[in-house]
N, C-alpha and C. Protein backbone atom coordinates (compact mmCIF):
# COMPACT_ATOMS: atom_id res chain seq x y z
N UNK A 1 1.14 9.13 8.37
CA UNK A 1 2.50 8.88 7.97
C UNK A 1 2.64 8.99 6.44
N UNK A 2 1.35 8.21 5.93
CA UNK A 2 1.62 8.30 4.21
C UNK A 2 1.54 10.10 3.64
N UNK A 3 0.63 10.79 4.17
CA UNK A 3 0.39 12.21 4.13
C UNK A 3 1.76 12.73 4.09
N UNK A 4 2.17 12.62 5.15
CA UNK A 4 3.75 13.71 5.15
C UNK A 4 4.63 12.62 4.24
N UNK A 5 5.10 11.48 4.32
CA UNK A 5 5.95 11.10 3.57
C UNK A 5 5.29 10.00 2.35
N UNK A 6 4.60 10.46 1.21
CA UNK A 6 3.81 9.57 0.04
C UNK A 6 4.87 8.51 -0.24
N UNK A 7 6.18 8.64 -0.66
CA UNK A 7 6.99 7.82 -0.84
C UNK A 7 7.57 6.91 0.09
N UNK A 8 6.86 6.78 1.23
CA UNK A 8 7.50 6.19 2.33
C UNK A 8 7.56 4.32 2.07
N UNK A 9 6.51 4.26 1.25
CA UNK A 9 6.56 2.48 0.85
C UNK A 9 7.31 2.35 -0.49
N UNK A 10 7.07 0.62 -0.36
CA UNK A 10 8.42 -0.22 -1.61
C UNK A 10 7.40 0.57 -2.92
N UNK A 11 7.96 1.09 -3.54
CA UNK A 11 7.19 1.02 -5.07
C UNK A 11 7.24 -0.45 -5.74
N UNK A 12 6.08 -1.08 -6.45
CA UNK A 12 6.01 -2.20 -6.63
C UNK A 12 6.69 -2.29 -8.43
N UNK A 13 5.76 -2.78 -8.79
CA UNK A 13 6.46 -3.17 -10.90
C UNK A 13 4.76 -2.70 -11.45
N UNK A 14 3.86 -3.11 -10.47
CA UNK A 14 2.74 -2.77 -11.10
C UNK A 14 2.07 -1.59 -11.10
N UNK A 15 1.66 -0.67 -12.13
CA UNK A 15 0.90 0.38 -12.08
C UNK A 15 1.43 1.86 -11.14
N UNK A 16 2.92 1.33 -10.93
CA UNK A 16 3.31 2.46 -9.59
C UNK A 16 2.45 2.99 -8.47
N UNK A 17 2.38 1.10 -7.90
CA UNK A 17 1.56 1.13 -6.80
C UNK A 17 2.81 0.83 -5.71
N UNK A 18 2.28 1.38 -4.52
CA UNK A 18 3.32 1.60 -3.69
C UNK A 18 2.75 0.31 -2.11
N UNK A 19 3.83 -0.18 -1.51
CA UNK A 19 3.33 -1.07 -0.33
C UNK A 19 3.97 -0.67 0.76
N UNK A 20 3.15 -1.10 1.81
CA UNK A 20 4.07 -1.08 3.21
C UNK A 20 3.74 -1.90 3.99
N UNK A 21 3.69 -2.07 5.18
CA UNK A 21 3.38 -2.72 6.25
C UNK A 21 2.79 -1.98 7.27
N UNK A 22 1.66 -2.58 7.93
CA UNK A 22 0.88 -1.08 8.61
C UNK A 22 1.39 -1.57 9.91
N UNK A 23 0.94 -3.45 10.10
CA UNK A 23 1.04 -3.62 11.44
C UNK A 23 1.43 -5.14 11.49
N UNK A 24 2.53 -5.24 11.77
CA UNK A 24 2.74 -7.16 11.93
C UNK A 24 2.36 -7.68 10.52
N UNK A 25 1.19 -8.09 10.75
CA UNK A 25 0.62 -9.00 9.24
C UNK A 25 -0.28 -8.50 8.64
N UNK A 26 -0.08 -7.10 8.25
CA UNK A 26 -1.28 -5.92 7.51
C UNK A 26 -0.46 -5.18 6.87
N UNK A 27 -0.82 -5.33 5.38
CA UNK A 27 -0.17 -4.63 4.35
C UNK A 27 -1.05 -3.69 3.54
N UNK A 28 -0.63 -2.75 3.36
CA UNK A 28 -1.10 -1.25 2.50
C UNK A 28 -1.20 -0.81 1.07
N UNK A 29 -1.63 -1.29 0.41
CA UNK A 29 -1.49 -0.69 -1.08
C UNK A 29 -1.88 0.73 -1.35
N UNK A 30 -1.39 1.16 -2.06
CA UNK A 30 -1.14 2.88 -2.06
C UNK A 30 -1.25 3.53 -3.72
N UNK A 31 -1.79 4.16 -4.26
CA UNK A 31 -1.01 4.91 -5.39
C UNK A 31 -1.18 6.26 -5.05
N UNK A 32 0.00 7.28 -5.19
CA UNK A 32 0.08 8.68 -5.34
C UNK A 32 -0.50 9.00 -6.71
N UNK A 33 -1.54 9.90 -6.95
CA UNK A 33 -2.15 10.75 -7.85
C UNK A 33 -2.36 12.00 -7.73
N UNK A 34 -0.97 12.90 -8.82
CA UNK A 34 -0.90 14.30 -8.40
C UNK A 34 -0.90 14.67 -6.25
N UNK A 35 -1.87 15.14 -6.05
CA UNK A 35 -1.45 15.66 -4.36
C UNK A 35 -2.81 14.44 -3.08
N UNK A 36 -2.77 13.49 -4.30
CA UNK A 36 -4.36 12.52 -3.65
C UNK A 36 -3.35 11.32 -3.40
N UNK A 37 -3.92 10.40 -2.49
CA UNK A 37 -3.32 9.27 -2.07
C UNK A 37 -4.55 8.49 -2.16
N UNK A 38 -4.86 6.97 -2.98
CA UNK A 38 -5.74 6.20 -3.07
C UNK A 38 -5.58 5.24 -2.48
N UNK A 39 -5.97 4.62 -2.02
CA UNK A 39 -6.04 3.42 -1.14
C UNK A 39 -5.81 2.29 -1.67
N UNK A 40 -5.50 1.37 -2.49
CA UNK A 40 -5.96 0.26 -3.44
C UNK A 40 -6.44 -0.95 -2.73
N UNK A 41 -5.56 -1.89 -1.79
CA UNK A 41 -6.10 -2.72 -0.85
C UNK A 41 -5.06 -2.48 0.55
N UNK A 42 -6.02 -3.48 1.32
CA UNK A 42 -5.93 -3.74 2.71
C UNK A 42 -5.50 -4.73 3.34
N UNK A 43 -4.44 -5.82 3.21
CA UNK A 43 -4.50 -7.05 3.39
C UNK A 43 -4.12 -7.47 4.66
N UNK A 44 -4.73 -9.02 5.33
CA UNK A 44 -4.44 -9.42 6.11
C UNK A 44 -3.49 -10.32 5.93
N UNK A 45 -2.15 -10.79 6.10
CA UNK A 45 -1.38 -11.59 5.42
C UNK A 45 -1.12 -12.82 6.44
N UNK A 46 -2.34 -13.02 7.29
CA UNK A 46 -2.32 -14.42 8.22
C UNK A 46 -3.64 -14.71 7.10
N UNK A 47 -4.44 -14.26 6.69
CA UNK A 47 -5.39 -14.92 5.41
C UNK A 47 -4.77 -15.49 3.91
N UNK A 48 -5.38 -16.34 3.66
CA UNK A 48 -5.14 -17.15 2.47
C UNK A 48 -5.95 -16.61 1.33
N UNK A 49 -5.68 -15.46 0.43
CA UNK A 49 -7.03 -15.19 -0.66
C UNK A 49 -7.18 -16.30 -1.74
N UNK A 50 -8.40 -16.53 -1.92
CA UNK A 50 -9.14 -17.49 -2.92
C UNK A 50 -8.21 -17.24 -4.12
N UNK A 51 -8.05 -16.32 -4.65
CA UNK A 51 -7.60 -15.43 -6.11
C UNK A 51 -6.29 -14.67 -6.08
């Protein structure tokens, strides 16, 4: 989905990193670079992170 549409998530304030929602309580961090898509994180959002 991110392949055909890169812009498909919220653009955030930081670093023009991009988010979405993959599944229920799993969120996507994203940055577009030139024709590459990086991954940044993976989150579970029923987890509590330390940090």
């Amino acid at each position: 989905m991110i392949i055909e549409n890169p812009e498909i998530g919220l653009e955030t304030k930081k670093n023009k990193l991009r988010r979405m929602i993959v599944h229920r309580t799993y969120s996507l961090t994203y940055k577009v670079e030139n024709e590459n898509i990086r991954i940044v994180s993976f989150f579970d959002g029923r987890k509590r992170p330390k940090d």
